[in-house]
PDB file of N, CA and C in Angstrom:
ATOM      1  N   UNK A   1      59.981  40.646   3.747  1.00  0.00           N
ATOM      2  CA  UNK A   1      58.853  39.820   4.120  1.00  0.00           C
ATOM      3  C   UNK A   1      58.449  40.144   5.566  1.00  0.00           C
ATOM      4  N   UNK A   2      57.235  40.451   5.286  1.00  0.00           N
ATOM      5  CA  UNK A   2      56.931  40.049   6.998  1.00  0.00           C
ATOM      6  C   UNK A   2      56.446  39.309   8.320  1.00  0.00           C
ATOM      7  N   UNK A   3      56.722  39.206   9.163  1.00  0.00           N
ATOM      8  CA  UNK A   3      56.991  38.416  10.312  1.00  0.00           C
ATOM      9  C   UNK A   3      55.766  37.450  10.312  1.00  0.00           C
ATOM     10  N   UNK A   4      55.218  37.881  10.216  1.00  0.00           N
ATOM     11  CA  UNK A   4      53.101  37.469   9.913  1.00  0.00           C
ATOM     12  C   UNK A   4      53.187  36.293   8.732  1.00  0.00           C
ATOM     13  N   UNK A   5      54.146  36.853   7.587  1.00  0.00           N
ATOM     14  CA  UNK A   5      54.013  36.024   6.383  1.00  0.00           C
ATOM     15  C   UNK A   5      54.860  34.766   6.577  1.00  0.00           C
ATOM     16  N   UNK A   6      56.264  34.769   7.892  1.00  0.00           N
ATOM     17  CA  UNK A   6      57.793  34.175   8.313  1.00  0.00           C
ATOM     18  C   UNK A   6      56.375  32.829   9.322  1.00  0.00           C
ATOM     19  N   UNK A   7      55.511  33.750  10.070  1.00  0.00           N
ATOM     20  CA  UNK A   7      54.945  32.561  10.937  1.00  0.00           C
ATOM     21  C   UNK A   7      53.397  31.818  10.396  1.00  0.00           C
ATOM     22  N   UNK A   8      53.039  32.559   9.512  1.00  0.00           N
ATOM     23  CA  UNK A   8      51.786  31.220   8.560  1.00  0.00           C
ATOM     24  C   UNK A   8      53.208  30.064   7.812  1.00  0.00           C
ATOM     25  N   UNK A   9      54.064  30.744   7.327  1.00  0.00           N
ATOM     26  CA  UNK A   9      55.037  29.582   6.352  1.00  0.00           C
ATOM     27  C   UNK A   9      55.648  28.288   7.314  1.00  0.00           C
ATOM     28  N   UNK A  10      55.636  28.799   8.750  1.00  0.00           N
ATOM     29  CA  UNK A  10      55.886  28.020   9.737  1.00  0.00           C
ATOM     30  C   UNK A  10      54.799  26.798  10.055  1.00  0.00           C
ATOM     31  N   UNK A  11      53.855  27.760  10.643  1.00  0.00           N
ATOM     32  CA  UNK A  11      52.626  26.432  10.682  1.00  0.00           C
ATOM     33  C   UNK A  11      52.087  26.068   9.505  1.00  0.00           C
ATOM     34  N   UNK A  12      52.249  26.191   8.223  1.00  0.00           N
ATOM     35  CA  UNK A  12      51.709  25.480   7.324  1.00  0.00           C
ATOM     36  C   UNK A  12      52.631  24.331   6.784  1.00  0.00           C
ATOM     37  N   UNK A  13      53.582  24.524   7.030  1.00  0.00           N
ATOM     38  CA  UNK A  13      55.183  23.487   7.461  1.00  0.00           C
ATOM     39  C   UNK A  13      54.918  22.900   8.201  1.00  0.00           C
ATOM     40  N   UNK A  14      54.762  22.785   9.463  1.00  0.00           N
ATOM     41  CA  UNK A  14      54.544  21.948  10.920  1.00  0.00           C
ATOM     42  C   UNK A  14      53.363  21.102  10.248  1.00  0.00           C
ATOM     43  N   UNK A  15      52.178  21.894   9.995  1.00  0.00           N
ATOM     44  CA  UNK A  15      51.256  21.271   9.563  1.00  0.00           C
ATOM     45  C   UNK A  15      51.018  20.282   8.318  1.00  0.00           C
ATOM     46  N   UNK A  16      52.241  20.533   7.434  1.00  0.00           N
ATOM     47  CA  UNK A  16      52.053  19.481   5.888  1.00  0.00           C
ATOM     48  C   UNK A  16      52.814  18.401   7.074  1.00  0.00           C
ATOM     49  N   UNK A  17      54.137  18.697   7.621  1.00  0.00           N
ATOM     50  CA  UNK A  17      54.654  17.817   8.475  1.00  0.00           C
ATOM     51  C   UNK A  17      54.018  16.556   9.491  1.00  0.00           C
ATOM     52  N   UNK A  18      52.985  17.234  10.107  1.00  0.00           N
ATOM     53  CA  UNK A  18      52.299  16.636  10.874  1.00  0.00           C
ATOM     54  C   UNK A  18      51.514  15.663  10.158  1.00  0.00           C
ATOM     55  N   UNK A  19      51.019  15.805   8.915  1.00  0.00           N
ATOM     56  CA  UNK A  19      49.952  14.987   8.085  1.00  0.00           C
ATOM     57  C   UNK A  19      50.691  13.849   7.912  1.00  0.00           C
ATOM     58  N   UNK A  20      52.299  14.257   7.186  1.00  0.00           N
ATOM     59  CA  UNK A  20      52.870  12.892   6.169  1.00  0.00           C
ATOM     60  C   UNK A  20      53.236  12.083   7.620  1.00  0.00           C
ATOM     61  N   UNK A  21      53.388  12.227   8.741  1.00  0.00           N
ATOM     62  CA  UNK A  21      54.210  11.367   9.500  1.00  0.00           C
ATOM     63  C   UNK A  21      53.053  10.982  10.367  1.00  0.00           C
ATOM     64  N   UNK A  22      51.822  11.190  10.500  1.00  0.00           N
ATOM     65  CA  UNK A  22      50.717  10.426  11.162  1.00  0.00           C
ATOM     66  C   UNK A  22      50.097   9.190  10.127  1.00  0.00           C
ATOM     67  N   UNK A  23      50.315   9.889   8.888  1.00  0.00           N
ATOM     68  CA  UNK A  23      50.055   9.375   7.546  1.00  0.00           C
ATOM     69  C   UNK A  23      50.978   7.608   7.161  1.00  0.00           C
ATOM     70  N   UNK A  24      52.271   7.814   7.686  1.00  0.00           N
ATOM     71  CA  UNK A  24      52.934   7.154   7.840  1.00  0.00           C
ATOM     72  C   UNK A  24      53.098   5.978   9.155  1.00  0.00           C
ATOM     73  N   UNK A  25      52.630   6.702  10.303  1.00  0.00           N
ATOM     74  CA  UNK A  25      52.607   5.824  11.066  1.00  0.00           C
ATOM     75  C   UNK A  25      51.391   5.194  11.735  1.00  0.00           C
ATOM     76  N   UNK A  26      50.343   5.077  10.590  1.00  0.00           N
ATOM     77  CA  UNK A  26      49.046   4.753  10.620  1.00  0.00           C
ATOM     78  C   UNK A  26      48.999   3.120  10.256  1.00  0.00           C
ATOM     79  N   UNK A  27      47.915   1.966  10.642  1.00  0.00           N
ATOM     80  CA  UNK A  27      48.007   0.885  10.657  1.00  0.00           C
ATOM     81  C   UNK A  27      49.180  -0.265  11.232  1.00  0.00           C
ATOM     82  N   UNK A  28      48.415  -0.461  12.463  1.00  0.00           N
ATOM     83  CA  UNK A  28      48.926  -1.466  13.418  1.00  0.00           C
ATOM     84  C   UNK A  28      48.217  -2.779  12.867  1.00  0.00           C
ATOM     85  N   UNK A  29      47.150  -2.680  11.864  1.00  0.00           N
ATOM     86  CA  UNK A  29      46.178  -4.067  11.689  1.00  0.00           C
ATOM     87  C   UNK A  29      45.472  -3.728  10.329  1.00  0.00           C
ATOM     88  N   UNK A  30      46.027  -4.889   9.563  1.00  0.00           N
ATOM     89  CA  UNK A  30      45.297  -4.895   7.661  1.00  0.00           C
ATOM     90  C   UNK A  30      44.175  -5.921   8.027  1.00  0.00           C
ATOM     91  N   UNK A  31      43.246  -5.929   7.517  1.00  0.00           N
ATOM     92  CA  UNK A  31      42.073  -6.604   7.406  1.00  0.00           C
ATOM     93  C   UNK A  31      41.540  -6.342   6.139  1.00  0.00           C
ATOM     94  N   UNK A  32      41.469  -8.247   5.210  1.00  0.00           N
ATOM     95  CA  UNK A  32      41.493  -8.248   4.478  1.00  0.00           C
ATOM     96  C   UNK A  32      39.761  -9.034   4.488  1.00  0.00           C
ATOM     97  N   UNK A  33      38.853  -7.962   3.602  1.00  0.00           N
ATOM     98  CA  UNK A  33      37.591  -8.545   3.841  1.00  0.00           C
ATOM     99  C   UNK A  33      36.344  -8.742   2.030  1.00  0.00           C
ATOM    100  N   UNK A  34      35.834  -9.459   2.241  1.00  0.00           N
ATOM    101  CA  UNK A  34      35.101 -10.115   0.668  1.00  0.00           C
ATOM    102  C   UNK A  34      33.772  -9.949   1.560  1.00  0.00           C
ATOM    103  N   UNK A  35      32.568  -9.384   0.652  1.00  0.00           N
ATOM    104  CA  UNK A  35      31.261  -9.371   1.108  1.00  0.00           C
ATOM    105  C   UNK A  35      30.192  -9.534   0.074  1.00  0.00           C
ATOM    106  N   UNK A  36      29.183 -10.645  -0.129  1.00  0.00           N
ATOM    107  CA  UNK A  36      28.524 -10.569  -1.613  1.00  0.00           C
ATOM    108  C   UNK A  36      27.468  -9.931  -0.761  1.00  0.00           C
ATOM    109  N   UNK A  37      26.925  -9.187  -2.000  1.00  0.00           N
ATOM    110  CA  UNK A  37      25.212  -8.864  -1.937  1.00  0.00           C
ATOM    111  C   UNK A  37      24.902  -8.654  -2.979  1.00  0.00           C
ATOM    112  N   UNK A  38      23.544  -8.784  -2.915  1.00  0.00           N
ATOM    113  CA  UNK A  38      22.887  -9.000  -4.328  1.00  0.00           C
ATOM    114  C   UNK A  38      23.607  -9.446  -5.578  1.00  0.00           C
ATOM    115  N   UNK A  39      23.987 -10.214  -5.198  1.00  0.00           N
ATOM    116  CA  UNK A  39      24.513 -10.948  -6.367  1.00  0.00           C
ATOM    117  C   UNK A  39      25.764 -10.401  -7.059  1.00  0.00           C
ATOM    118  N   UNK A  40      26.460  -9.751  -6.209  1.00  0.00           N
ATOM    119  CA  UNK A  40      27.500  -9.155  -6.523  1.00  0.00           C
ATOM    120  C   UNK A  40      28.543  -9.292  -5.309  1.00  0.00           C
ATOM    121  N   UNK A  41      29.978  -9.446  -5.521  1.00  0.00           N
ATOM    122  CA  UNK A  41      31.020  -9.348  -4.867  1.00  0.00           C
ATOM    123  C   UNK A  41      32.046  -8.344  -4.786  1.00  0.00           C
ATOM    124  N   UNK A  42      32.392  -7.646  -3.828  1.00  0.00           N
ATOM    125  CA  UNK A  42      33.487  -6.562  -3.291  1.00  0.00           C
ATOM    126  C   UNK A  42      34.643  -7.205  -2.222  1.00  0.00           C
ATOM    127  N   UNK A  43      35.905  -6.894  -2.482  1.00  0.00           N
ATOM    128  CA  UNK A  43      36.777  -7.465  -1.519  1.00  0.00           C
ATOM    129  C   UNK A  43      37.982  -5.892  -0.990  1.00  0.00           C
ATOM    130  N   UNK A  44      37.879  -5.524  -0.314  1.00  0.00           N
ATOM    131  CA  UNK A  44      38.972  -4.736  -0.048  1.00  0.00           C
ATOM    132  C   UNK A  44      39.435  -4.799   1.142  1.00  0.00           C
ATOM    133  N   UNK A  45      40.969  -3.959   1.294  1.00  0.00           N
ATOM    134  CA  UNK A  45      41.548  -4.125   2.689  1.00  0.00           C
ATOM    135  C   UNK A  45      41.598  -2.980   2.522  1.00  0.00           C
ATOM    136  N   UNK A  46      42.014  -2.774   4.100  1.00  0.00           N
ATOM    137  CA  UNK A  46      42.004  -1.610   4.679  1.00  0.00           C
ATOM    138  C   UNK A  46      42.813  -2.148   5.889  1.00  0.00           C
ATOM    139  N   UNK A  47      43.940  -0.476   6.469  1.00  0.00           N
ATOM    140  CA  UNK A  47      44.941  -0.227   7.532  1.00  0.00           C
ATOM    141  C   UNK A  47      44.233   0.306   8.584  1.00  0.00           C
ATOM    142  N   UNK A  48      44.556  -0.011   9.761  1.00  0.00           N
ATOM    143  CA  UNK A  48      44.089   0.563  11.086  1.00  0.00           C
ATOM    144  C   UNK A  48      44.546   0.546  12.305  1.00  0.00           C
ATOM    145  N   UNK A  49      44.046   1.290  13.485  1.00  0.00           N
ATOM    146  CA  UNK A  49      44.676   0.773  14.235  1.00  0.00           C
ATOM    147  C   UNK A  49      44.360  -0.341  15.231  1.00  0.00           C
ATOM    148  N   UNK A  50      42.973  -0.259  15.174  1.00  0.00           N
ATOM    149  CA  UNK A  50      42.147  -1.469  15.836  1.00  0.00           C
ATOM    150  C   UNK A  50      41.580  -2.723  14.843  1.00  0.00           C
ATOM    151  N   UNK A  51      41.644  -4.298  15.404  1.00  0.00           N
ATOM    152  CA  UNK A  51      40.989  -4.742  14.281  1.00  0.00           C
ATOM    153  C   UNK A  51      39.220  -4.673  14.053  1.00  0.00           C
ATOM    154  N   UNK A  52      38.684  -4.522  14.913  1.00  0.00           N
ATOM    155  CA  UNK A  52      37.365  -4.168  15.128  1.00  0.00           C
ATOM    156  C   UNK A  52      36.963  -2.955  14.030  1.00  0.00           C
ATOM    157  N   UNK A  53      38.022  -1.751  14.702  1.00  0.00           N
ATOM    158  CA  UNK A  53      37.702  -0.520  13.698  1.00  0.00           C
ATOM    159  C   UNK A  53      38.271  -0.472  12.107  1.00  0.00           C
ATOM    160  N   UNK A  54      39.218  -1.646  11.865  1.00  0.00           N
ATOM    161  CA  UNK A  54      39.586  -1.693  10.629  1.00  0.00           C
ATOM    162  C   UNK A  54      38.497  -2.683   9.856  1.00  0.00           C
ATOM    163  N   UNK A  55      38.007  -3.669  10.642  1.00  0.00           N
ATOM    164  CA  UNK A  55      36.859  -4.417   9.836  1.00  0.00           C
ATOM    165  C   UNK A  55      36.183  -3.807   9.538  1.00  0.00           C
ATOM    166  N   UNK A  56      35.250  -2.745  10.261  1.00  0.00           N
ATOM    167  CA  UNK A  56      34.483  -2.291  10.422  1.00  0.00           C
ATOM    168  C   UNK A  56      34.939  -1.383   8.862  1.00  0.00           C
ATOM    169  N   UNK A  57      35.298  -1.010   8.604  1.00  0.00           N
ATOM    170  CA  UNK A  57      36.043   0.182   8.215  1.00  0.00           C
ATOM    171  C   UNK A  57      36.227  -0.468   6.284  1.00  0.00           C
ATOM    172  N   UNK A  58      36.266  -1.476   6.429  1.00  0.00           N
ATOM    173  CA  UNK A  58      37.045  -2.188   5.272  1.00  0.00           C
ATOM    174  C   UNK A  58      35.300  -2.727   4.661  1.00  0.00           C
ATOM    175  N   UNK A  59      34.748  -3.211   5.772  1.00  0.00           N
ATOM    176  CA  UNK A  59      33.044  -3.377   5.338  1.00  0.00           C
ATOM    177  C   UNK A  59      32.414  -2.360   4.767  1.00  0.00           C
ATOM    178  N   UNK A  60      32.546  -1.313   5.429  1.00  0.00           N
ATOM    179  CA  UNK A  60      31.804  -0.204   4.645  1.00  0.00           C
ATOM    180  C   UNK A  60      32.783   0.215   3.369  1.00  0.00           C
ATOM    181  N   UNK A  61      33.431   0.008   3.300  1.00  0.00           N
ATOM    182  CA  UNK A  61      34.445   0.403   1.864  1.00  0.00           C
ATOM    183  C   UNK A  61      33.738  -0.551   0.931  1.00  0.00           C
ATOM    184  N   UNK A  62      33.481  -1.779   1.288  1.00  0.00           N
ATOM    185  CA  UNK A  62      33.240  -3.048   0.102  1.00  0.00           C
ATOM    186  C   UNK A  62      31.666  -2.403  -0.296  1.00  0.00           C
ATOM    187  N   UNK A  63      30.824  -2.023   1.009  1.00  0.00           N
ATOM    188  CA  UNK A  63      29.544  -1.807   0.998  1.00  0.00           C
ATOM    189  C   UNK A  63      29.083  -1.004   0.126  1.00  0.00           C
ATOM    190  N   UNK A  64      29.964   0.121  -0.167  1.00  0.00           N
ATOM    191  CA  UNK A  64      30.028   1.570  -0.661  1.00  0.00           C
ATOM    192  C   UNK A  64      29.406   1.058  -2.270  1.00  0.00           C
ATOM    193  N   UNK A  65      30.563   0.189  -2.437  1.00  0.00           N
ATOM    194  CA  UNK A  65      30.740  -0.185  -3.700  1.00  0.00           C
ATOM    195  C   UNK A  65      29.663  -1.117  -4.449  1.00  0.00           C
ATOM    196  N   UNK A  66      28.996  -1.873  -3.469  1.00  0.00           N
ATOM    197  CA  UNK A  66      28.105  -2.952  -3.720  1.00  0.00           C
ATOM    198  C   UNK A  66      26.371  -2.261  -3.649  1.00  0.00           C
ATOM    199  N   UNK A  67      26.217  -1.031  -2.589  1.00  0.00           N
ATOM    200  CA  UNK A  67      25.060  -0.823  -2.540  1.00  0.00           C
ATOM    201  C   UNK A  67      24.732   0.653  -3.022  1.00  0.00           C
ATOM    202  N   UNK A  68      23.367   0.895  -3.325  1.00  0.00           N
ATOM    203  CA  UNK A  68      23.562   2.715  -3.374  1.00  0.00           C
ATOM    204  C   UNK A  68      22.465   2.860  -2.527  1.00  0.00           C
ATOM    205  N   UNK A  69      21.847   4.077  -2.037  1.00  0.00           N
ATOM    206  CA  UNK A  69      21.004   4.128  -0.976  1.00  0.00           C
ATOM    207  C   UNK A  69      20.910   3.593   0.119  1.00  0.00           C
ATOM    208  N   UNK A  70      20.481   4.431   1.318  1.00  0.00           N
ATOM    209  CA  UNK A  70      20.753   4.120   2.460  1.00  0.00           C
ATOM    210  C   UNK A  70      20.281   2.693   2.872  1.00  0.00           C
ATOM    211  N   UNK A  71      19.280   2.271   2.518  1.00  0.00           N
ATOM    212  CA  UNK A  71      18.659   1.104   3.310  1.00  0.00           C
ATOM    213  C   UNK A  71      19.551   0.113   2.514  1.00  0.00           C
ATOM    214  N   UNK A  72      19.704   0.422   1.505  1.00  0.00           N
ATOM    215  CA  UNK A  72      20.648  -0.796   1.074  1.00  0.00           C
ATOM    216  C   UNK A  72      22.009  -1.007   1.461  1.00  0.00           C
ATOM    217  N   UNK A  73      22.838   0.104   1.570  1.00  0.00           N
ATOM    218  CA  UNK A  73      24.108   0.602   2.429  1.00  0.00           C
ATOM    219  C   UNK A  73      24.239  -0.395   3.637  1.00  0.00           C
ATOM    220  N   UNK A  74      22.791  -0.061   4.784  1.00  0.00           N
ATOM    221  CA  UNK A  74      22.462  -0.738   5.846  1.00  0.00           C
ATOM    222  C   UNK A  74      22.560  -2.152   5.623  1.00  0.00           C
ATOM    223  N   UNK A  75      21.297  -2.367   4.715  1.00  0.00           N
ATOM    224  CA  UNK A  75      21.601  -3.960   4.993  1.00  0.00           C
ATOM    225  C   UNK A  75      23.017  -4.961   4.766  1.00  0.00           C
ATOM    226  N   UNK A  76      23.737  -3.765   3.462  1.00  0.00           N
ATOM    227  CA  UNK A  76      24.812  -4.599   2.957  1.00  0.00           C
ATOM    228  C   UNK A  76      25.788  -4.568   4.322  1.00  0.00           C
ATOM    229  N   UNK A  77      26.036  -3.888   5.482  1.00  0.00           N
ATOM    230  CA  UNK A  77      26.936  -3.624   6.077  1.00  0.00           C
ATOM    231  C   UNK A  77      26.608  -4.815   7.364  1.00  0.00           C
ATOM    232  N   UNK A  78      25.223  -5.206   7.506  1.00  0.00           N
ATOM    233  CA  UNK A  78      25.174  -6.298   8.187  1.00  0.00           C
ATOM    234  C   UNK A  78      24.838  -7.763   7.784  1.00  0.00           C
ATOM    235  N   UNK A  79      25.266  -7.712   6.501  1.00  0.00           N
ATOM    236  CA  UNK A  79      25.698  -8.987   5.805  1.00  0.00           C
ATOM    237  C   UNK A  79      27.142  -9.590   6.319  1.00  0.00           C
ATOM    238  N   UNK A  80      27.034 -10.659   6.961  1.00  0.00           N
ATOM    239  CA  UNK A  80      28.136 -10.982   7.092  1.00  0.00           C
ATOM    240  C   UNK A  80      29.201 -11.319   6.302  1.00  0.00           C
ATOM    241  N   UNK A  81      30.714 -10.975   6.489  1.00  0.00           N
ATOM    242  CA  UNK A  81      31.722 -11.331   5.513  1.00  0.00           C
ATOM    243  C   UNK A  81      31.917 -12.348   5.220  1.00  0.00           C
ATOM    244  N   UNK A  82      32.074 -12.783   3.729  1.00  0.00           N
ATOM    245  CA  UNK A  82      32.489 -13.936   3.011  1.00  0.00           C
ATOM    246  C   UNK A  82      33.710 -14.594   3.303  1.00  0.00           C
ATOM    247  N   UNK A  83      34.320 -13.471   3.505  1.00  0.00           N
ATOM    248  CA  UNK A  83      35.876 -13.601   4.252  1.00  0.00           C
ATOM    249  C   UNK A  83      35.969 -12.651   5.107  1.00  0.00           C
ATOM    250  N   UNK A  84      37.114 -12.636   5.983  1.00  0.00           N
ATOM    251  CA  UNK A  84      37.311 -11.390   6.798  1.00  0.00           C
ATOM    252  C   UNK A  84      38.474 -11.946   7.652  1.00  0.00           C
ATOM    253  N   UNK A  85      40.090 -11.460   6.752  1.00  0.00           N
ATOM    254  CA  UNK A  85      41.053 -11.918   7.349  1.00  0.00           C
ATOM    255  C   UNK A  85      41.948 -10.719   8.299  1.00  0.00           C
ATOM    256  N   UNK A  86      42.334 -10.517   9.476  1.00  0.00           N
ATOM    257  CA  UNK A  86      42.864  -9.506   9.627  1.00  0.00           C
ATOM    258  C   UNK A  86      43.681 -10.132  10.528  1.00  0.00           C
ATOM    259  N   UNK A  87      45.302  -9.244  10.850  1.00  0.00           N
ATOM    260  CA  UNK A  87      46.391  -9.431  11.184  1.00  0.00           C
ATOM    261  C   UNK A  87      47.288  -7.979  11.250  1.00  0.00           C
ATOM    262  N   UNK A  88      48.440  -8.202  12.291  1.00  0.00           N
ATOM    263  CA  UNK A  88      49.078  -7.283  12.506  1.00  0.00           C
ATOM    264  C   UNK A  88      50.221  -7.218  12.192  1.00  0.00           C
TER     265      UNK A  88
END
């Protein structure tokens, strides 16, 4: 084998490595959030490390699901939450 083939097997090692253990030590803050629109309801949580950026984050997940197209995307994302519990 050669040396070329000894150091991609290296960083592609370091690198699966690096994924599972950032992967793992991801979410300092669950935020657990419910949002109706149009007559429809979405609730999901989501891990993070900020609670701001995990709300944020957990809204557009519910939004995804509740709206299609952009303007609707928009409005659903500044609908305020029905719930919106988050904790560390």
């Amino acid at each position: 084998m050669k040396w070329t083939s000894w150091v991609t097997a290296a960083v592609l090692i370091g690198l699966i490595g690096f994924v599972v253990w950032s992967s793992l030590h991801i979410g300092g803050v669950r935020c657990d959030v419910c949002i109706d629109f149009n007559g429809r309801q979405a609730c999901r949580t989501v891990d993070g490390n900020t609670e701001q950026e995990t709300r944020a984050a957990a809204i557009t997940n519910a939004c995804a699901f509740l709206a299609s197209g952009v303007t609707q995307v928009m409005a659903c994302e500044h609908t305020p939450p029905t719930r919106a519990e988050c904790h560390s």
